[in-house]
C-alpha atoms as a PDB file:
ATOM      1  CA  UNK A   1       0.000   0.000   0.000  1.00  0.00           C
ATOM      2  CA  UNK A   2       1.533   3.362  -0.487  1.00  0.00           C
ATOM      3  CA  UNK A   3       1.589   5.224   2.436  1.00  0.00           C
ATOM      4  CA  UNK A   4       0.864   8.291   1.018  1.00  0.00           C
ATOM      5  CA  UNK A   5      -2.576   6.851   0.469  1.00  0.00           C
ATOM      6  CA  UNK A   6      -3.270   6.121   4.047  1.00  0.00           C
ATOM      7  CA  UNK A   7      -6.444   7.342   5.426  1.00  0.00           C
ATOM      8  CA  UNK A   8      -6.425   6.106   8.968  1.00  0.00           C
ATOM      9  CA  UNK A   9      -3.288   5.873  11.098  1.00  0.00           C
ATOM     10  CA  UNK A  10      -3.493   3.188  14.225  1.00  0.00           C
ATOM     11  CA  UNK A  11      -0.690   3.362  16.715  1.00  0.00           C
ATOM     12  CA  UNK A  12      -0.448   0.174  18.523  1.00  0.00           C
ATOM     13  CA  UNK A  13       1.171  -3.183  19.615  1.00  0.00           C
ATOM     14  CA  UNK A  14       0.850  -6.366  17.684  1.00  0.00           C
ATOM     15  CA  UNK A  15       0.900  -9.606  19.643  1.00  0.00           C
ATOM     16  CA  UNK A  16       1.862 -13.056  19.246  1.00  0.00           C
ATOM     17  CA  UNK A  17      -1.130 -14.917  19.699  1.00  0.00           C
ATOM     18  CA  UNK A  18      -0.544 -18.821  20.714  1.00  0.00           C
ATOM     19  CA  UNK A  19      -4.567 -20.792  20.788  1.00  0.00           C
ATOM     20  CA  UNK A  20      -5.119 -24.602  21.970  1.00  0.00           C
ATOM     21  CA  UNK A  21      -8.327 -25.782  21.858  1.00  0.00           C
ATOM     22  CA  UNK A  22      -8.572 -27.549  25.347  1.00  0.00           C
ATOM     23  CA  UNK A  23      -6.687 -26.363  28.246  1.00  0.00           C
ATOM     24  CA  UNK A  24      -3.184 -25.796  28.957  1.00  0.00           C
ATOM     25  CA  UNK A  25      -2.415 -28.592  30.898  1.00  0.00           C
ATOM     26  CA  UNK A  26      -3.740 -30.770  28.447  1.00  0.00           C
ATOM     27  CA  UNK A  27      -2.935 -29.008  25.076  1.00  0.00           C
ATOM     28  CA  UNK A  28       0.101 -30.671  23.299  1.00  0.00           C
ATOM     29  CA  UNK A  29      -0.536 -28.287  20.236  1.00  0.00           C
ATOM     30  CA  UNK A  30      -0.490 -24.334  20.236  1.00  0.00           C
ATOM     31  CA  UNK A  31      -1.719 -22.787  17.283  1.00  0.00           C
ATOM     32  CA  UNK A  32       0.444 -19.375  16.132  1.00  0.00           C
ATOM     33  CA  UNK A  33      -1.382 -15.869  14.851  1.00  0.00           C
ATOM     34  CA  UNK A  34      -1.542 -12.806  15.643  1.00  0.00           C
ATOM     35  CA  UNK A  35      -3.763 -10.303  18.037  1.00  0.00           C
ATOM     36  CA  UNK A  36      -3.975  -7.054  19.694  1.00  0.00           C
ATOM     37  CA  UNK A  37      -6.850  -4.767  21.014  1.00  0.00           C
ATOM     38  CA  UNK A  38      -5.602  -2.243  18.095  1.00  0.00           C
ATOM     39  CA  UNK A  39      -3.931  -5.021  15.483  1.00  0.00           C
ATOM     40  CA  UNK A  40      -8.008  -6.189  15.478  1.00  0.00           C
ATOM     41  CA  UNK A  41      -9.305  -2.674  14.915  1.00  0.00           C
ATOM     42  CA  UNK A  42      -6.994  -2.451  12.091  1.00  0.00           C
ATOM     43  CA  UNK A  43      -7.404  -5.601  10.070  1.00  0.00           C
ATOM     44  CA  UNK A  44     -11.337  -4.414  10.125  1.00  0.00           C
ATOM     45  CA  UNK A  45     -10.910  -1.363   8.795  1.00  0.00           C
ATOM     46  CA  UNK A  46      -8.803  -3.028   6.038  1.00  0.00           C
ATOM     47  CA  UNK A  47     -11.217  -5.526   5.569  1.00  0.00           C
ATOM     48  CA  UNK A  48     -14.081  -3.381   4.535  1.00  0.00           C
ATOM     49  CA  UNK A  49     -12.089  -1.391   2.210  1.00  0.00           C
ATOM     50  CA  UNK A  50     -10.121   1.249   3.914  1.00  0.00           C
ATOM     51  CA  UNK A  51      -6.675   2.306   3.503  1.00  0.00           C
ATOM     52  CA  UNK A  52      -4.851   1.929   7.089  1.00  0.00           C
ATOM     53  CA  UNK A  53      -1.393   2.321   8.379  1.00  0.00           C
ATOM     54  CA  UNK A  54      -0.307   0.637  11.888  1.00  0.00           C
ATOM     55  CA  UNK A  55       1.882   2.329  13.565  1.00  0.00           C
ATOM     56  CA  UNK A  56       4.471  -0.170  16.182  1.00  0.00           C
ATOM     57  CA  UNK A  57       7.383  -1.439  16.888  1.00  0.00           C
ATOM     58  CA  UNK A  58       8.267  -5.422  16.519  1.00  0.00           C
ATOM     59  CA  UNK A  59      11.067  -7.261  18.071  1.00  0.00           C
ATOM     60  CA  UNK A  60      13.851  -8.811  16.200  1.00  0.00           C
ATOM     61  CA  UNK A  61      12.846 -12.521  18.340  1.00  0.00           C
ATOM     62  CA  UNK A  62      11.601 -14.531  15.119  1.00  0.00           C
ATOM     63  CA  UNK A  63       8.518 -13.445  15.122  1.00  0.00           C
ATOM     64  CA  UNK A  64       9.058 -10.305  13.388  1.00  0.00           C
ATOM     65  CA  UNK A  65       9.283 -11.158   9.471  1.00  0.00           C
ATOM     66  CA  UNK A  66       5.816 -12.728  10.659  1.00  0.00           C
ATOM     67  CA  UNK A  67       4.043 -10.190  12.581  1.00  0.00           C
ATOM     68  CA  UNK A  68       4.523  -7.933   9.371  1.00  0.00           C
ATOM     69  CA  UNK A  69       3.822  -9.955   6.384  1.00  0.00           C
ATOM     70  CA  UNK A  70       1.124 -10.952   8.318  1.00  0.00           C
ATOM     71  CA  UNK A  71      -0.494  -7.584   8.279  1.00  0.00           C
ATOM     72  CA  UNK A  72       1.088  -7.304   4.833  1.00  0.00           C
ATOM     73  CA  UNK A  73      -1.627  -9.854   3.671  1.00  0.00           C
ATOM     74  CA  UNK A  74      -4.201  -7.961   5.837  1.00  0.00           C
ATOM     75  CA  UNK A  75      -3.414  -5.010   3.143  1.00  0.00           C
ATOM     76  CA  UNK A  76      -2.518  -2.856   5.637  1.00  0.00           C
ATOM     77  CA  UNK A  77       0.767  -0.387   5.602  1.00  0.00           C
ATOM     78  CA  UNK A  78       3.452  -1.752   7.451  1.00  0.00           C
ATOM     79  CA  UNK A  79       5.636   1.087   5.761  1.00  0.00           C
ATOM     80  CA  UNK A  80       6.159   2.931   9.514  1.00  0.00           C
ATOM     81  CA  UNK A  81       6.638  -0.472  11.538  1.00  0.00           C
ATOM     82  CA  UNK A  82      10.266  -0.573  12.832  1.00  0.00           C
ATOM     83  CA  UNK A  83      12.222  -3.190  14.674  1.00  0.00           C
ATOM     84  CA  UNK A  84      14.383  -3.571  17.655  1.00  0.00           C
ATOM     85  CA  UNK A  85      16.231  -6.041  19.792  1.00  0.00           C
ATOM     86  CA  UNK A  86      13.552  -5.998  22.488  1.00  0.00           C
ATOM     87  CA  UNK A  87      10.974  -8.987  22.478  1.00  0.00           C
ATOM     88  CA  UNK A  88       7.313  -8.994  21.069  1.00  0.00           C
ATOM     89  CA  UNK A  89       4.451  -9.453  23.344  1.00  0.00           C
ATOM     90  CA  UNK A  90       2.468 -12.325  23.709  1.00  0.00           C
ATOM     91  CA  UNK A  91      -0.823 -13.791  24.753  1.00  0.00           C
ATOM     92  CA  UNK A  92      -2.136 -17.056  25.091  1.00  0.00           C
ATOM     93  CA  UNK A  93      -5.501 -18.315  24.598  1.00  0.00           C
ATOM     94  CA  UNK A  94      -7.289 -21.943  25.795  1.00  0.00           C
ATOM     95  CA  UNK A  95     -10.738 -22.209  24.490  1.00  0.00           C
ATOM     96  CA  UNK A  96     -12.575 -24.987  27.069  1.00  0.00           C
ATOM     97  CA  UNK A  97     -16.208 -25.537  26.782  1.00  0.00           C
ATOM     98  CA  UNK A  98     -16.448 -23.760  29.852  1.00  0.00           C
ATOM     99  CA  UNK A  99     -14.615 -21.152  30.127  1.00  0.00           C
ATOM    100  CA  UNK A 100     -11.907 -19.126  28.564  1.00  0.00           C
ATOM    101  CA  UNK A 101      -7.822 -19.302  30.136  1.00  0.00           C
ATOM    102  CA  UNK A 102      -6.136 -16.186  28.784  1.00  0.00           C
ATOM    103  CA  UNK A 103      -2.650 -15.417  29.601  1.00  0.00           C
ATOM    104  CA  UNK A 104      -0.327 -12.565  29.088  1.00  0.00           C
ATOM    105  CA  UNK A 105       3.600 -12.008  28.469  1.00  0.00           C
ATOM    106  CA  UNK A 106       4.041  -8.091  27.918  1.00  0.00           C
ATOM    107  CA  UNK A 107       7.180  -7.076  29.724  1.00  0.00           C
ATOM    108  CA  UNK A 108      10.080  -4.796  28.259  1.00  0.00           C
ATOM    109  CA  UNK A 109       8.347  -5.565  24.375  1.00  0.00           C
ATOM    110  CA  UNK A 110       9.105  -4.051  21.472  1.00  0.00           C
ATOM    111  CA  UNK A 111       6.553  -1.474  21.571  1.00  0.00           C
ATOM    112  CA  UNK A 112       7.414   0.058  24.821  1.00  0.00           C
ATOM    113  CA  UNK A 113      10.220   1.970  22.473  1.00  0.00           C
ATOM    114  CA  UNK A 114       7.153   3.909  20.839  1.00  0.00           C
ATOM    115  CA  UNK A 115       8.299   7.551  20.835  1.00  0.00           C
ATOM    116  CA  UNK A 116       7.283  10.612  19.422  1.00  0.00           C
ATOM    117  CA  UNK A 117       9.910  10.099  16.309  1.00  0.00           C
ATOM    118  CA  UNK A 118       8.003   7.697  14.856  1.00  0.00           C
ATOM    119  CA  UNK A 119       5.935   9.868  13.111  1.00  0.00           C
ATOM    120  CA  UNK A 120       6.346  13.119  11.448  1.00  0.00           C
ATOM    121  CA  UNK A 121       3.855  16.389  11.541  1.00  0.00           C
ATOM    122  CA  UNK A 122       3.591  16.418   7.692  1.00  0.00           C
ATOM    123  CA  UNK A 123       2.804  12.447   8.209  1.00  0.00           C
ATOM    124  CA  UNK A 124      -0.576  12.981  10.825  1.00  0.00           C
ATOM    125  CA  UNK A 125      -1.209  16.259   8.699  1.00  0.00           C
ATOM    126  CA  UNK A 126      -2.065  13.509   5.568  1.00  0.00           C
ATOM    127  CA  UNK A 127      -4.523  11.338   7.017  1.00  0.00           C
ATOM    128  CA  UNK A 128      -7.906  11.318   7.723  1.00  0.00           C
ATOM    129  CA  UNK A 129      -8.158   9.979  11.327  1.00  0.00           C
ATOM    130  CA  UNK A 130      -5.324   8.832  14.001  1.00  0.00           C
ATOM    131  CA  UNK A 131      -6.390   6.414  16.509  1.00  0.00           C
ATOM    132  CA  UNK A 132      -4.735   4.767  19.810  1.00  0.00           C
ATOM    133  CA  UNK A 133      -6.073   3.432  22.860  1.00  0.00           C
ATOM    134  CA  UNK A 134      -5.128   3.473  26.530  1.00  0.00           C
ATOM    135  CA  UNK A 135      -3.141   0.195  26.579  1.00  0.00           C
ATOM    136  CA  UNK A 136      -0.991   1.588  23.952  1.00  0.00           C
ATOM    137  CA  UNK A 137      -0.363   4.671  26.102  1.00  0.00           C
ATOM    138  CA  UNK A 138       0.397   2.401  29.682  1.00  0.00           C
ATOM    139  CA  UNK A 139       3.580   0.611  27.720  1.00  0.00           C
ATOM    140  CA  UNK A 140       5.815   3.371  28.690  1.00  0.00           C
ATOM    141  CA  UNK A 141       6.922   6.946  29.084  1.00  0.00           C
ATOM    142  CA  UNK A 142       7.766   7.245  25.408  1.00  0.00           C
ATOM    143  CA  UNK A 143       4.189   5.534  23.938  1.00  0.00           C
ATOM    144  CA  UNK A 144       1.939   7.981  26.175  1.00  0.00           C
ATOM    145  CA  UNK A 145       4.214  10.782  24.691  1.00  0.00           C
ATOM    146  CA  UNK A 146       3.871   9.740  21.267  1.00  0.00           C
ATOM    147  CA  UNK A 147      -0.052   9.590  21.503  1.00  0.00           C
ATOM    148  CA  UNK A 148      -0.614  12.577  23.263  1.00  0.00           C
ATOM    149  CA  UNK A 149       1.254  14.619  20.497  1.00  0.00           C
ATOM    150  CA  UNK A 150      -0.098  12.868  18.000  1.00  0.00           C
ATOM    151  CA  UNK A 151      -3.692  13.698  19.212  1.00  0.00           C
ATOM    152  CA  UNK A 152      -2.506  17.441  19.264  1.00  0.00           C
ATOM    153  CA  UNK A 153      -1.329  17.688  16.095  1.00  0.00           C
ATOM    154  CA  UNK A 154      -3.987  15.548  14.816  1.00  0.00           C
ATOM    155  CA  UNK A 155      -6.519  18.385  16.888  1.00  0.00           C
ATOM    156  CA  UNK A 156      -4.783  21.322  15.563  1.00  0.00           C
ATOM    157  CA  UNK A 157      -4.945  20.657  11.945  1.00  0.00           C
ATOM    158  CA  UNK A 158      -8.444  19.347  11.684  1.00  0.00           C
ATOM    159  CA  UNK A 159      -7.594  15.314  11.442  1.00  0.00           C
ATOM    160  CA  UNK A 160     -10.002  13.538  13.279  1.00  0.00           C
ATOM    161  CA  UNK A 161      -8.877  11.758  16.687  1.00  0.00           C
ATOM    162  CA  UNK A 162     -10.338   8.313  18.065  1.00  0.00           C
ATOM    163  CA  UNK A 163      -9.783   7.078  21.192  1.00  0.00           C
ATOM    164  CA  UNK A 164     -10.803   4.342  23.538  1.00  0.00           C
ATOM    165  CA  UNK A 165      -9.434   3.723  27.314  1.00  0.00           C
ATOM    166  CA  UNK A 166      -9.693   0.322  26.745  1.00  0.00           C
ATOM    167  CA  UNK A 167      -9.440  -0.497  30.298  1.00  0.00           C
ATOM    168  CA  UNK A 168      -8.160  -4.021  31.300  1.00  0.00           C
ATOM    169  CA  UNK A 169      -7.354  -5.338  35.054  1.00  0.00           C
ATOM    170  CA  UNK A 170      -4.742  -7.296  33.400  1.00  0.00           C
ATOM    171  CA  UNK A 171      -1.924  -4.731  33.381  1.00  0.00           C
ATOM    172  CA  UNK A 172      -3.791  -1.852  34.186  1.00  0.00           C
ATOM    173  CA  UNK A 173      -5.257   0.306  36.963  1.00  0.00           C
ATOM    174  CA  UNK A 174      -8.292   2.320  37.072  1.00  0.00           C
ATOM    175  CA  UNK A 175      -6.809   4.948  38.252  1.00  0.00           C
ATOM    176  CA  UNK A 176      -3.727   4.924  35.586  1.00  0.00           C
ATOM    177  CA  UNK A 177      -6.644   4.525  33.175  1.00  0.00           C
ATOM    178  CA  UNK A 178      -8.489   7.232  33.811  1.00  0.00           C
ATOM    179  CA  UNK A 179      -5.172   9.527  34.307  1.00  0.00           C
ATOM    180  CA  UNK A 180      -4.245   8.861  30.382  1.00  0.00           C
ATOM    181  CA  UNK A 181      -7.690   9.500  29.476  1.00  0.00           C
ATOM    182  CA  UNK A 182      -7.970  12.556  30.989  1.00  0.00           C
ATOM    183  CA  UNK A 183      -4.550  13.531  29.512  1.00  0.00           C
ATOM    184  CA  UNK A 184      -5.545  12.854  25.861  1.00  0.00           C
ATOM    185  CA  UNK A 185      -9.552  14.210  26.140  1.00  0.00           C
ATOM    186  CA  UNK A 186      -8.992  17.416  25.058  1.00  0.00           C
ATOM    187  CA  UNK A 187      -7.516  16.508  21.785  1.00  0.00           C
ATOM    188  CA  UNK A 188     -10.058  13.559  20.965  1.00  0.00           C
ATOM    189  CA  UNK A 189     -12.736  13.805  18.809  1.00  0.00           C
ATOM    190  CA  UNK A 190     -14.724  10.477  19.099  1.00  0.00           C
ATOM    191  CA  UNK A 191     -14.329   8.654  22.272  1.00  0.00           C
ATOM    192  CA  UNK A 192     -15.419   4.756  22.645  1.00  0.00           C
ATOM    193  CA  UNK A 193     -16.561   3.694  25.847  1.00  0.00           C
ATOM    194  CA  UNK A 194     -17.661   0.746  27.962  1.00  0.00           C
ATOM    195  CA  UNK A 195     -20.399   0.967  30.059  1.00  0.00           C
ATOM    196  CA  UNK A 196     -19.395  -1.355  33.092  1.00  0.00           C
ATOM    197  CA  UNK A 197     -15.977  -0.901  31.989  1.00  0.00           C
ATOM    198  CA  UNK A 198     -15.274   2.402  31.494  1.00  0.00           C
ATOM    199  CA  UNK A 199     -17.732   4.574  32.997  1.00  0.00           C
ATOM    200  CA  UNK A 200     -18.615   2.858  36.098  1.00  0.00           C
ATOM    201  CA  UNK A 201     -15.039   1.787  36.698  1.00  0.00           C
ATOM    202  CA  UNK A 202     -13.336   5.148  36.229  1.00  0.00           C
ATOM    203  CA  UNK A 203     -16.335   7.316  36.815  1.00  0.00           C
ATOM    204  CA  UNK A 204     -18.452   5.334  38.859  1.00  0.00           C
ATOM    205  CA  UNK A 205     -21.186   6.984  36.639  1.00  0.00           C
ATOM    206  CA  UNK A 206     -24.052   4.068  35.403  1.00  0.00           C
ATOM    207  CA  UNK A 207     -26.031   7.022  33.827  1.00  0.00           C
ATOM    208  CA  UNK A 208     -25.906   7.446  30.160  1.00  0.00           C
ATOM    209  CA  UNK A 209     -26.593  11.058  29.305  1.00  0.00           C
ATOM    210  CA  UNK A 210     -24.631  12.183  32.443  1.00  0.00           C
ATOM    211  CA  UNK A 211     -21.324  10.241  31.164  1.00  0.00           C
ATOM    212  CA  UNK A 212     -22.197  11.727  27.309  1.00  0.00           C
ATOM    213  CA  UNK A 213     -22.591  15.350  28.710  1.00  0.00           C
ATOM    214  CA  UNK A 214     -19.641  14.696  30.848  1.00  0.00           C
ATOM    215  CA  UNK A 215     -17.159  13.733  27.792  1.00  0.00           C
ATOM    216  CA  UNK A 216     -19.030  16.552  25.325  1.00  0.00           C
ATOM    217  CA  UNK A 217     -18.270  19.192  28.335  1.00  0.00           C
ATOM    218  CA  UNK A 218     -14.437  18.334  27.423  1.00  0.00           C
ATOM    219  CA  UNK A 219     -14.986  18.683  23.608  1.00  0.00           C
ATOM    220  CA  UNK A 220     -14.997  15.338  22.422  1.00  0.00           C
ATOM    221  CA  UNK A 221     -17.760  15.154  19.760  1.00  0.00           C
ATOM    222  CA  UNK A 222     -18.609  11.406  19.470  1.00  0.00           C
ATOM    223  CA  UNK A 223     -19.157   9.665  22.091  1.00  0.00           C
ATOM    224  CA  UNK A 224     -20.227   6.195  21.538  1.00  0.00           C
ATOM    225  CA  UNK A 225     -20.931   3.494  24.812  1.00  0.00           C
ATOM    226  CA  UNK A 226     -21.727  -0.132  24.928  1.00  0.00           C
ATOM    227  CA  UNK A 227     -24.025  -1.188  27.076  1.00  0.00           C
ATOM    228  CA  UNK A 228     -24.104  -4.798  27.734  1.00  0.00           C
ATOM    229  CA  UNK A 229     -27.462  -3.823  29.979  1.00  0.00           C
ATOM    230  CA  UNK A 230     -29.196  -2.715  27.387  1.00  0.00           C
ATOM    231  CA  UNK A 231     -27.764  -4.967  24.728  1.00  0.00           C
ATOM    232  CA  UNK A 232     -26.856  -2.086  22.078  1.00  0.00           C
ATOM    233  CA  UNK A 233     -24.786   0.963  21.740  1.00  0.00           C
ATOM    234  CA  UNK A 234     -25.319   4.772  22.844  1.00  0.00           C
ATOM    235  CA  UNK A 235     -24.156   7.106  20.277  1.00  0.00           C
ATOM    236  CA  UNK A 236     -23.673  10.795  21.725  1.00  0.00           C
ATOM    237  CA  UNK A 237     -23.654  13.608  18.483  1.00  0.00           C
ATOM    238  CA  UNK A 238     -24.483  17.018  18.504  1.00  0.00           C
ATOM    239  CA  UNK A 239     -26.180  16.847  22.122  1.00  0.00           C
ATOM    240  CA  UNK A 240     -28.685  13.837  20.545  1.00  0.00           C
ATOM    241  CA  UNK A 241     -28.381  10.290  21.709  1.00  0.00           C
ATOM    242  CA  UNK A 242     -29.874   7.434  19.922  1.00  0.00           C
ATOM    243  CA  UNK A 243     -29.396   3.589  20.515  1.00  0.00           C
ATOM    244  CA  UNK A 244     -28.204   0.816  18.155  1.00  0.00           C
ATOM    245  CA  UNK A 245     -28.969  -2.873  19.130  1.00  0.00           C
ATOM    246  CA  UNK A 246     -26.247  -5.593  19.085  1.00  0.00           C
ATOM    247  CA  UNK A 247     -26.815  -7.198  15.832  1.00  0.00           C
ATOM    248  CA  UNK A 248     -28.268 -11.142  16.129  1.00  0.00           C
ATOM    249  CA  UNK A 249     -27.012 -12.156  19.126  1.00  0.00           C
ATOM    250  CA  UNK A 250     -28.409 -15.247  19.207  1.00  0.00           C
ATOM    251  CA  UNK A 251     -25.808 -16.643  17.233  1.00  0.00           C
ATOM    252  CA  UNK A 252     -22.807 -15.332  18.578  1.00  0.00           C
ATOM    253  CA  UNK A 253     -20.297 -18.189  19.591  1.00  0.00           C
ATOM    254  CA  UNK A 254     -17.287 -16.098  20.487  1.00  0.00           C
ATOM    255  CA  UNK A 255     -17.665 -11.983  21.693  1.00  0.00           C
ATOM    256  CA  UNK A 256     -13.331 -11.913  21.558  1.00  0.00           C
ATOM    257  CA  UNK A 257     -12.497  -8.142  21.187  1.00  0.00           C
ATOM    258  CA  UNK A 258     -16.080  -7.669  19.048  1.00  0.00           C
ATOM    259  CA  UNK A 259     -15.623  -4.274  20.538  1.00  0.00           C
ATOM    260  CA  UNK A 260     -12.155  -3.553  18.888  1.00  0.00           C
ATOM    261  CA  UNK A 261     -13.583  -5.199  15.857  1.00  0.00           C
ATOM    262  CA  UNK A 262     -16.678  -2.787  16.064  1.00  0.00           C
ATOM    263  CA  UNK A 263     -14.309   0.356  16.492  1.00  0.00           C
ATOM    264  CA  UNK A 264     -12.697  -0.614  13.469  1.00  0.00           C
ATOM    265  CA  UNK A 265     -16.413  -0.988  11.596  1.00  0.00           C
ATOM    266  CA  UNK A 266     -17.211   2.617  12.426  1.00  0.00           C
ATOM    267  CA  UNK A 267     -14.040   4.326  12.027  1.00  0.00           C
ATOM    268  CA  UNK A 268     -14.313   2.915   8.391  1.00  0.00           C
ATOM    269  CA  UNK A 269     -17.968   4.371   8.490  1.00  0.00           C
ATOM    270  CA  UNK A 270     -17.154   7.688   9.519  1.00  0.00           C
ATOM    271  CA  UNK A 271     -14.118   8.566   7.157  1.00  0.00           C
ATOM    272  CA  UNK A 272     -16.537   7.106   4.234  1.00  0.00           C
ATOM    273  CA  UNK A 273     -18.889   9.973   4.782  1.00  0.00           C
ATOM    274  CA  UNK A 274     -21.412   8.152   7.292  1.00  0.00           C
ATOM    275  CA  UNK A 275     -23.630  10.112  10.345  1.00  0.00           C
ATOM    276  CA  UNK A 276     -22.397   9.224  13.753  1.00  0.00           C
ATOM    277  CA  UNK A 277     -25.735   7.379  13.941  1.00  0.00           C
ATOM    278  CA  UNK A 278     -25.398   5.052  10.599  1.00  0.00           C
ATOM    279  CA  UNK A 279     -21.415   4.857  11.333  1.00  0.00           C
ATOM    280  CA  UNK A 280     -23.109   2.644  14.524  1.00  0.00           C
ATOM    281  CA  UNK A 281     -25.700   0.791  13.019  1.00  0.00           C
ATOM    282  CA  UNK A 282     -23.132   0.129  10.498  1.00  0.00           C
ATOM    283  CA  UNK A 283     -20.596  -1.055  12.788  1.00  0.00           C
ATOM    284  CA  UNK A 284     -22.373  -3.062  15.126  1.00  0.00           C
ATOM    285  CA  UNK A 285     -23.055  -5.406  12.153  1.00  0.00           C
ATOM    286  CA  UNK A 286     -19.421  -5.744  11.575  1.00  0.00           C
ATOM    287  CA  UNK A 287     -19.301  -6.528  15.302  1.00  0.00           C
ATOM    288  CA  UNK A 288     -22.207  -9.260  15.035  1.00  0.00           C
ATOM    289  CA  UNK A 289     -21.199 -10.958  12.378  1.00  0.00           C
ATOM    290  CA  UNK A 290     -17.651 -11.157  13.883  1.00  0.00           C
ATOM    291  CA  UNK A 291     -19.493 -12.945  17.007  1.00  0.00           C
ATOM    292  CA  UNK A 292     -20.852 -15.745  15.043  1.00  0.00           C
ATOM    293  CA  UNK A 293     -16.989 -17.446  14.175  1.00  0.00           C
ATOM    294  CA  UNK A 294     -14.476 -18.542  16.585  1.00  0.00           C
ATOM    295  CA  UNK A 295     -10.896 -16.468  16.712  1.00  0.00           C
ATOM    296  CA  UNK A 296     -10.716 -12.877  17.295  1.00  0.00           C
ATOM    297  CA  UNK A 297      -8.979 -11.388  13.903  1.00  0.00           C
ATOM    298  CA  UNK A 298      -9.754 -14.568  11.631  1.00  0.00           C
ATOM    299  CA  UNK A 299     -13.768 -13.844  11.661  1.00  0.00           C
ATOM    300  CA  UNK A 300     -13.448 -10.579  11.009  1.00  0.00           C
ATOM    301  CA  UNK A 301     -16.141  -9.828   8.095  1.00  0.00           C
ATOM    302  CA  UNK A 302     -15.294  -8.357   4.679  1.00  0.00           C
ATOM    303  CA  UNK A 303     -17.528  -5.500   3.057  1.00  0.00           C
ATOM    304  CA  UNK A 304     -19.725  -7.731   1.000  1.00  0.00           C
ATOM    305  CA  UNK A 305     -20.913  -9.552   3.850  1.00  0.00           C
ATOM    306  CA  UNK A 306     -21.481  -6.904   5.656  1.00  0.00           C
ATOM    307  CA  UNK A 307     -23.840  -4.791   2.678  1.00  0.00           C
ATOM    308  CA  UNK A 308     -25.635  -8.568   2.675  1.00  0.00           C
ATOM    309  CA  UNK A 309     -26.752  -8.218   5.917  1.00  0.00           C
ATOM    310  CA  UNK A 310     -26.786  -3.953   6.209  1.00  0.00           C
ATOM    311  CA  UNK A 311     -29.238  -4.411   2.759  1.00  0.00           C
ATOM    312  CA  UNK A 312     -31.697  -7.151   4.745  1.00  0.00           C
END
């Protein structure tokens, strides 16, 4: 892809993903891919059509000729991805009938060396959107730097900015969480949230137009939650809410990071000239039909399916 064609910019980490289908103890097989709350969002957008950079650093460990030609064949820009002598992160996943084990292995990676130098002002001022999230800003010093400018210059010259705290008890705190949101609000244009996740946990706020008028106070114009409660999504525009439904939920086998999967459905939306509104409705079908497969990034929809079921 040439870069210079790139309409959304992600800046992220890209895991190893290992899967077994039983558990660990019994597994004699791991399966190899490749994951990440932001890696997801981006093989989405590039699955429905758009042109998408990802912005990271990968670790000269072995894994790194195939973390990239692995987004390579997701058609997304790798052109920006450097490499170091640190190690890339890694996850590990045991689907069991009843339950899910999930472990993590993200110290000293690759992509704590994210800094500011990785991308250029005349680079953000060419794009269409920048996104990041709050797990890519808790890697390090350098990572929360390198978003936070980004966001600014990104603010300054009119590109639109997408964020989402992302907030995980796995390796972060509420409290950190809710610091690097803070930090980045006033140069973020759309904001995704989690109900239970996000607002009650760094809020403690349950109520829906008080979290909205909260976020729009600081001068973020989208504001889209997820409400597992209420089974749909709150979009926030223009000091209107309306609600989207999860799309056919009774045939969802596997919700894995639907949310980074439905980030990436209406970031796509909204840089193709959708309404906040339609960019959900939209996106939530990308989200749904990503349910209904097992494996986070490898049931992923493509545009055509989606129209199928956006047309029904």
């Amino acid at each position: 892809m040439d870069q210079q064609k790139t309409d959304i910019a992600i800046i992220g980490e890209c895991l190893i993903e290992l899967t077994s289908n039983g558990s660990l103890a019994e597994s004699s097989t791991l399966n190899k891919y490749f994951g990440g709350d932001t890696v997801t969002t981006a093989v989405a957008v590039s699955r429905l059509g758009g042109k998408v950079s990802y912005i990271t650093k990968v670790g000269n460990d072995g894994f790194s000729e195939f973390i990239i030609s692995s987004l390579k064949k997701e058609n997304i820009d790798t052109s920006l991805i450097k490499t170091n002598d640190e190690q890339n992160g890694m996850y590990i996943i045991a689907n069991k009938l009843d339950k899910k084990e999930l472990l993590y292995y993200k110290r000293k990676t690759a992509a704590t060396k994210l800094s500011i130098e990785d991308l250029s002002d005349e680079y953000i001022k060419s794009l269409k959107l920048i996104y990041s999230t709050g797990i890519v800003q808790s890697l390090s010093a350098s990572s929360r730097e390198l978003v936070r400018e980004s966001f600014r210059i990104a603010r300054e010259n009119e590109i639109i900015t997408a964020y989402d705290p992302n907030y995980t008890s796995c390796f972060m705190s509420s409290s950190d969480t809710k610091e690097l949101l803070e930090e980045i609000v006033e140069y973020t244009d759309i904001i995704f949230l989690s109900l239970k996740g996000d607002a009650v946990r760094l809020y403690e706020v349950d109520s829906i137009e008080q979290i909205m008028k909260h976020f729009w106070d600081k001068g973020v114009k989208i504001v889209v939650i997820k409400s597992h409660i209420d089974n749909g999504y709150y979009t926030g525009y223009n000091g209107n809410i309306s609600f989207t439904e999860f799309y056919n939920t009774a045939k969802a086998v596997d919700v894995t990071a639907s949310g980074d999967v439905f980030n990436g459905g209406f970031l796509y939306a909204i840089t193709n000239g959708y309404q906040p509104n339609d960019a959900s409705k939209f996106a939530s079908i990308v989200s749904g039909l990503q349910t209904q497969n097992y494996g986070a990034i490898q049931s992923i929809p493509y545009l055509k399916n989606v129209m199928e079921n956006l047309e029904a």
